[in-house]
Every structure is written in structure tokens, then in C-alpha cells.
Protein backbone atom coordinates (compact mmCIF):
# COMPACT_ATOMS: atom_id res chain seq x y z
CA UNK A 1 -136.36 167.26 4.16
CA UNK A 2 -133.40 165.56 2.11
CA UNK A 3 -130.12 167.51 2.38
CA UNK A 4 -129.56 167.57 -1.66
CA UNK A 5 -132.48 170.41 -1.15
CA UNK A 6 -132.04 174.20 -0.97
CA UNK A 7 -133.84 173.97 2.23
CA UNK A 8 -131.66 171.56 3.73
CA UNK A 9 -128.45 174.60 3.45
CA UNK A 10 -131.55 176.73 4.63
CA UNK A 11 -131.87 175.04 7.94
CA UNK A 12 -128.33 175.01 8.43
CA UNK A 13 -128.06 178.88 7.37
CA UNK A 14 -130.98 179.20 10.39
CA UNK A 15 -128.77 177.42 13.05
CA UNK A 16 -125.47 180.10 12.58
CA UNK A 17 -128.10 182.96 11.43
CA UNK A 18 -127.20 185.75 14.57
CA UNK A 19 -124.03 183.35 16.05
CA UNK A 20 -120.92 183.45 16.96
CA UNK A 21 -118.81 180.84 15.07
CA UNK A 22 -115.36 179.80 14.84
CA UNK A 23 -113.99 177.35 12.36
CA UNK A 24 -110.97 175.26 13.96
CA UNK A 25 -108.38 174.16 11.28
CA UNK A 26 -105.76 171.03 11.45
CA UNK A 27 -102.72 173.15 11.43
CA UNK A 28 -99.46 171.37 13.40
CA UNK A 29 -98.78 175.05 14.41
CA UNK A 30 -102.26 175.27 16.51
CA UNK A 31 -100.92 173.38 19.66
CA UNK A 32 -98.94 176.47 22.18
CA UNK A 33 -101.86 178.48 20.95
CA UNK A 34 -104.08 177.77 24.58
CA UNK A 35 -106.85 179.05 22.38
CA UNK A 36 -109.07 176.08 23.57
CA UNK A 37 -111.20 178.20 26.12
CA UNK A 38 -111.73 180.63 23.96
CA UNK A 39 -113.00 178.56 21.13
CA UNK A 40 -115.33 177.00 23.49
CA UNK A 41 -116.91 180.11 24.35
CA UNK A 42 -118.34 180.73 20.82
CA UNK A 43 -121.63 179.69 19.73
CA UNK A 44 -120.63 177.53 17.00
CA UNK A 45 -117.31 175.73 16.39
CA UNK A 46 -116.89 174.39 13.02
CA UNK A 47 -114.28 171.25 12.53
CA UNK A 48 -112.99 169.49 9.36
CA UNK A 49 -112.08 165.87 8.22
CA UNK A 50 -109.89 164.33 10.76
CA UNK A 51 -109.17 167.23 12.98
CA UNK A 52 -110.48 165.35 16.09
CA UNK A 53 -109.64 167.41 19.61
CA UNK A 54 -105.99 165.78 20.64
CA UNK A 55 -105.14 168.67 23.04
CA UNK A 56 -108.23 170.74 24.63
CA UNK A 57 -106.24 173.15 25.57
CA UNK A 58 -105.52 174.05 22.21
CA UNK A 59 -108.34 172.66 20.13
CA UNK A 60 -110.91 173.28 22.19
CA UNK A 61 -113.58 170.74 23.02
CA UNK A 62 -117.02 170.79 21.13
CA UNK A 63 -118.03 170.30 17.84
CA UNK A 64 -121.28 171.55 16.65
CA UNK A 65 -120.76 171.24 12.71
CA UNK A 66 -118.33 169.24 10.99
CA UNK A 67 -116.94 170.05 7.33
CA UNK A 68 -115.76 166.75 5.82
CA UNK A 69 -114.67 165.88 2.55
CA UNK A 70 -112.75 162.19 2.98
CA UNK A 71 -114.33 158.56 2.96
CA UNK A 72 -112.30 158.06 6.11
CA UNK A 73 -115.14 158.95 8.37
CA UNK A 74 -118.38 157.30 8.05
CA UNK A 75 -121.47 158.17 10.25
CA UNK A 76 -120.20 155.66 13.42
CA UNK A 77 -116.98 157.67 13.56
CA UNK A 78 -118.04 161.07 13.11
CA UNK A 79 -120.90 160.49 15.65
CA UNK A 80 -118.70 159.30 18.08
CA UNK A 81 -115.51 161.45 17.51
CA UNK A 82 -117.52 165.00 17.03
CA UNK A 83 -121.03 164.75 18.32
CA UNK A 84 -122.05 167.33 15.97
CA UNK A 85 -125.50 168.99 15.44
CA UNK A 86 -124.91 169.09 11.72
CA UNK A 87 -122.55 167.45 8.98
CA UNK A 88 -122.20 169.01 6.04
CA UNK A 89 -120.46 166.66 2.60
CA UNK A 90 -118.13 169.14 1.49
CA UNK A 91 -117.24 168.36 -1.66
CA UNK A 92 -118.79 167.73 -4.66
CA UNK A 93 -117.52 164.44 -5.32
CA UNK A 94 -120.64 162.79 -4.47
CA UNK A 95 -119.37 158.88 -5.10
CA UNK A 96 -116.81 159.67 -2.39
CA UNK A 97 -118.85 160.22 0.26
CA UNK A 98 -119.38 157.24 2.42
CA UNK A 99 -122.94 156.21 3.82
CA UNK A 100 -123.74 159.68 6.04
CA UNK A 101 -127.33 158.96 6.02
CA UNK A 102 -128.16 158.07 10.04
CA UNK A 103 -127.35 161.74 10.20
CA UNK A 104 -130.74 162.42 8.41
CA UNK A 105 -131.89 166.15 8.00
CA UNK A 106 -128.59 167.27 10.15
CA UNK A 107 -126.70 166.18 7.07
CA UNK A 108 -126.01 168.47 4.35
CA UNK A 109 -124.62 169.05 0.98
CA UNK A 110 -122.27 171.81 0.39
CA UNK A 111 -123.76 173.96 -2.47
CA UNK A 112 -121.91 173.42 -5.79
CA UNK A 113 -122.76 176.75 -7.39
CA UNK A 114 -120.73 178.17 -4.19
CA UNK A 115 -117.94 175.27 -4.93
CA UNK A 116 -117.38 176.18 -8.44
CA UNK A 117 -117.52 180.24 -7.57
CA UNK A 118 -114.68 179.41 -5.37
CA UNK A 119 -112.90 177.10 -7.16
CA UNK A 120 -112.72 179.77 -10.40
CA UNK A 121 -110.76 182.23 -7.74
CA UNK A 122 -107.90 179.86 -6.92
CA UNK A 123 -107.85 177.48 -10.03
CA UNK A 124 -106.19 175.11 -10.96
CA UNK A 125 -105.85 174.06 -7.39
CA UNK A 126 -108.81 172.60 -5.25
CA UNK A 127 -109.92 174.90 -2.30
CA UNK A 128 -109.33 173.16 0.63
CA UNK A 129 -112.36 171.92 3.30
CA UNK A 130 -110.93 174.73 5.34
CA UNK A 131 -111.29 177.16 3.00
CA UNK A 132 -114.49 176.00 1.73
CA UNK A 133 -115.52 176.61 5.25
CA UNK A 134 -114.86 179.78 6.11
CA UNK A 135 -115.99 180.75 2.18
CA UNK A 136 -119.65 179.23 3.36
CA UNK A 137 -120.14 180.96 6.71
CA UNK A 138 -118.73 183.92 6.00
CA UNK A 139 -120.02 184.41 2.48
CA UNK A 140 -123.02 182.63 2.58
CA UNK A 141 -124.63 182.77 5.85
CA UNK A 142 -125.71 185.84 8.66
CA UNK A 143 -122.83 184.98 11.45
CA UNK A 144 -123.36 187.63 13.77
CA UNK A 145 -119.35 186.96 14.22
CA UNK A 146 -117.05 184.83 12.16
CA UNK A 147 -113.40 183.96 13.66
CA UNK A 148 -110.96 181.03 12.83
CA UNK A 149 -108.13 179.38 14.49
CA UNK A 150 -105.32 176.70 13.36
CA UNK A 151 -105.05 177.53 9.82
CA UNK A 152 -101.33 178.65 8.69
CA UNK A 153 -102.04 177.35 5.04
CA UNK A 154 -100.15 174.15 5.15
CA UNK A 155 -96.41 175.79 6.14
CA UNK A 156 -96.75 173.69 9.21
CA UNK A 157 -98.35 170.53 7.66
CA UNK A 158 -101.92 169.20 8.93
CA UNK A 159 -101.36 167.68 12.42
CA UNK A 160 -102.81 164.21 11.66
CA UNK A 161 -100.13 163.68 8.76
CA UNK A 162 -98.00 163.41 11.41
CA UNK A 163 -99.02 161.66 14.07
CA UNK A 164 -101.02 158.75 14.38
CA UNK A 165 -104.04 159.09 17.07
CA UNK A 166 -106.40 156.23 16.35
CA UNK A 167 -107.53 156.25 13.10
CA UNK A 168 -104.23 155.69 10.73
CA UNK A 169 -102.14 152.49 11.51
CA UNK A 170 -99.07 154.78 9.94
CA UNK A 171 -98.46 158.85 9.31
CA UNK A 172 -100.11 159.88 5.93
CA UNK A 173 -98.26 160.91 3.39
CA UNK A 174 -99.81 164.26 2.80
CA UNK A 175 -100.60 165.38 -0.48
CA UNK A 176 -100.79 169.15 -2.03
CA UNK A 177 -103.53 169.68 -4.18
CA UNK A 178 -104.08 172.94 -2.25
CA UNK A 179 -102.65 175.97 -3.03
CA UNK A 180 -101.29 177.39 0.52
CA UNK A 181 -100.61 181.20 -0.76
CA UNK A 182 -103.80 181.25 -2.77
CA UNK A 183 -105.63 180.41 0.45
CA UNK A 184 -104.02 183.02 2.16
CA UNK A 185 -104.90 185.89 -0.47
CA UNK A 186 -108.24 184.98 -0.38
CA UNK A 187 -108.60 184.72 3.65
CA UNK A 188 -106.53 187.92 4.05
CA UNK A 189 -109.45 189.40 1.60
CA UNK A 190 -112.25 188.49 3.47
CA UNK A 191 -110.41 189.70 6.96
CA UNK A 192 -109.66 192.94 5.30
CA UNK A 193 -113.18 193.23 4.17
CA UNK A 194 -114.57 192.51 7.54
CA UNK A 195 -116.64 189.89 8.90
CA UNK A 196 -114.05 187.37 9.49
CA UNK A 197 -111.15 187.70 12.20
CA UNK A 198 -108.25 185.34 13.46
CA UNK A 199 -107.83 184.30 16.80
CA UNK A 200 -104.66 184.81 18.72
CA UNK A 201 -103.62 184.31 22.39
CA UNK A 202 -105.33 186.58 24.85
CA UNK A 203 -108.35 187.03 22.40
């Protein structure tokens, strides 16, 4: 099976098809949340890009699928940060992406139809990996329940701008090619329209 095929997305679609998933976002605002046992006890939890566990507490611990869309993390370091079940190359800059293959059929390519459908709601800025994440399970795949945690749509900044916690040498300087209110429209329209819930203390 190579992941550039339909059936790759298929096998993925199988593996959340009747789950519970949560999608964990890099928000600064997530630690105080103590949401960590509670993200744990989903089926499925969903991480992005550099948003390695700092505080389990918070973050929770596993990582079944990760969302990434840098050349910051090759196979070594995702395998060894995440220990994921699946990887999925979320964007479709395709000369970005750094050699993924070890990951074999467990890696896959986010669909660019779905991309570009996305991308037309909140043009001329990029949808973020978070975004693009919840947009793909909830949209795209038979969850039996979709939640998220640790997304405030950049008004806190992305916790690993900030700090440095083994991969940066020195804070990023975070850029903004993400539109934060957009975001927020668009996740606000999928809670309202069921299917997709956010997590808050005592959930």
C-alpha cells in the first residue's frame, strides 16, 4: 500500500471509524488545564508538529496519530518523541517533507482535495495543522466522538515558541501565516453543528 493512495487515508479512516478521538493542540494556555487524564482516556489522541508531552498532567501522555507539517521532525524523532500508530504529512508541500518513509503504510498523505476545500474557507491565510486536523476527523472520517483540547487560536502563542525543550537551541520566532479568528469561526461552526466538542476541566 503506498500512502499517496486513496486507500492509504482509507486505512487510516478504518483505525478512528467508531472512536473516540481527541486532537491535543500546542496552545501556551493548555498547561492549569489538568486535562491530561482525561485525554488519556480517549481512544485516539491526535498531536501536531512539535507539541511533544512537557507536562502529563496537562498534555496527556500517548500519541496514537501525529499531524505534522515541518521538516523539523524526521522519522528518528517522531518515532521516538510520539510512538504513534500512524503519521499523517499534512501539508501539501510535498518537497518539505523530510524522509518519513520507515513509517511505511502507517504513513499518510493528507488529501489535497480536502486541503484546498479548506483553504478556499479561510483564504488568503493557510489553515493551520490544527485546524487541518480537526477539519479531517471530523469532516472526513466516522469518529464515534470528536473532542479537542489546547487550541485558543494563537492569543496565547504555541508553547514551543517559547520555551526551549530539546529540540531548538533558542525560542522560535513564531510566525503568523494563520488566521487566529478565522480558525475560530470555522471551529465554533463545526461545534455548533455537532460532532465536535471542547474539553474543559471536570470533563
Amino acid at each position: 500500500m503506498n500512502s499517496e493512495t486513496p486507500q492509504g487515508i482509507a486505512a487510516l479512516r478504518r483505525a478512528v471509524a467508531g472512536q473516540r478521538v481527541v486532537v491535543v493542540g500546542n496552545s501556551e494556555s493548555q498547561f492549569g488545564q489538568s486535562l491530561g487524564t482525561v485525554i488519556d482516556g480517549y481512544d485516539r489522541v491526535v498531536r501536531m508538529n512539535l507539541g511533544l508531552v512537557r507536562d502529563p498532567r496537562h498534555q496527556g501522555s500517548r500519541t496514537d496519530i501525529v499531524l505534522t507539517s515541518t521538516d523539523k521532525l524526521d522519522a528518528a524523532t517522531i518515532r521516538s518523541a510520539y510512538r504513534p500508530e500512524w503519521v499523517m504529512w499534512a501539508t501539501p508541500k510535498r518537497e518539505k517533507m523530510p524522509d518519513l518513509t520507515a513509517f511505511g503504510d502507517r504513513l499518510v498523505m493528507h488529501p489535497l482535495d480536502i486541503w484546498e476545500g479548506l483553504y478556499r474557507r479561510i483564504a488568503p491565510a493557510r489553515p493551520s495543522t490544527g485546524l487541518i486536523a480537526l477539519n479531517f476527523f471530523r469532516n472526513h472520517c466516522d469518529c464515534a466522538e470528536l473532542a479537542f483540547a489546547g487550541f485558543d487560536f494563537f492569543a496565547s502563542g504555541t508553547f514551543y515558541n517559547r520555551r526551549f525543550f530539546g529540540l531548538f537551541k533558542h525560542p522560535r520566532k513564531a510566525s503568523k501565516p494563520h488566521d487566529g479568528d478565522a480558525e475560530a469561526r470555522l471551529v465554533g461552526e463545526m461545534i455548533a453543528a455537532g460532532g465536535l466538542r471542547k474539553l474543559a476541566t471536570g470533563a
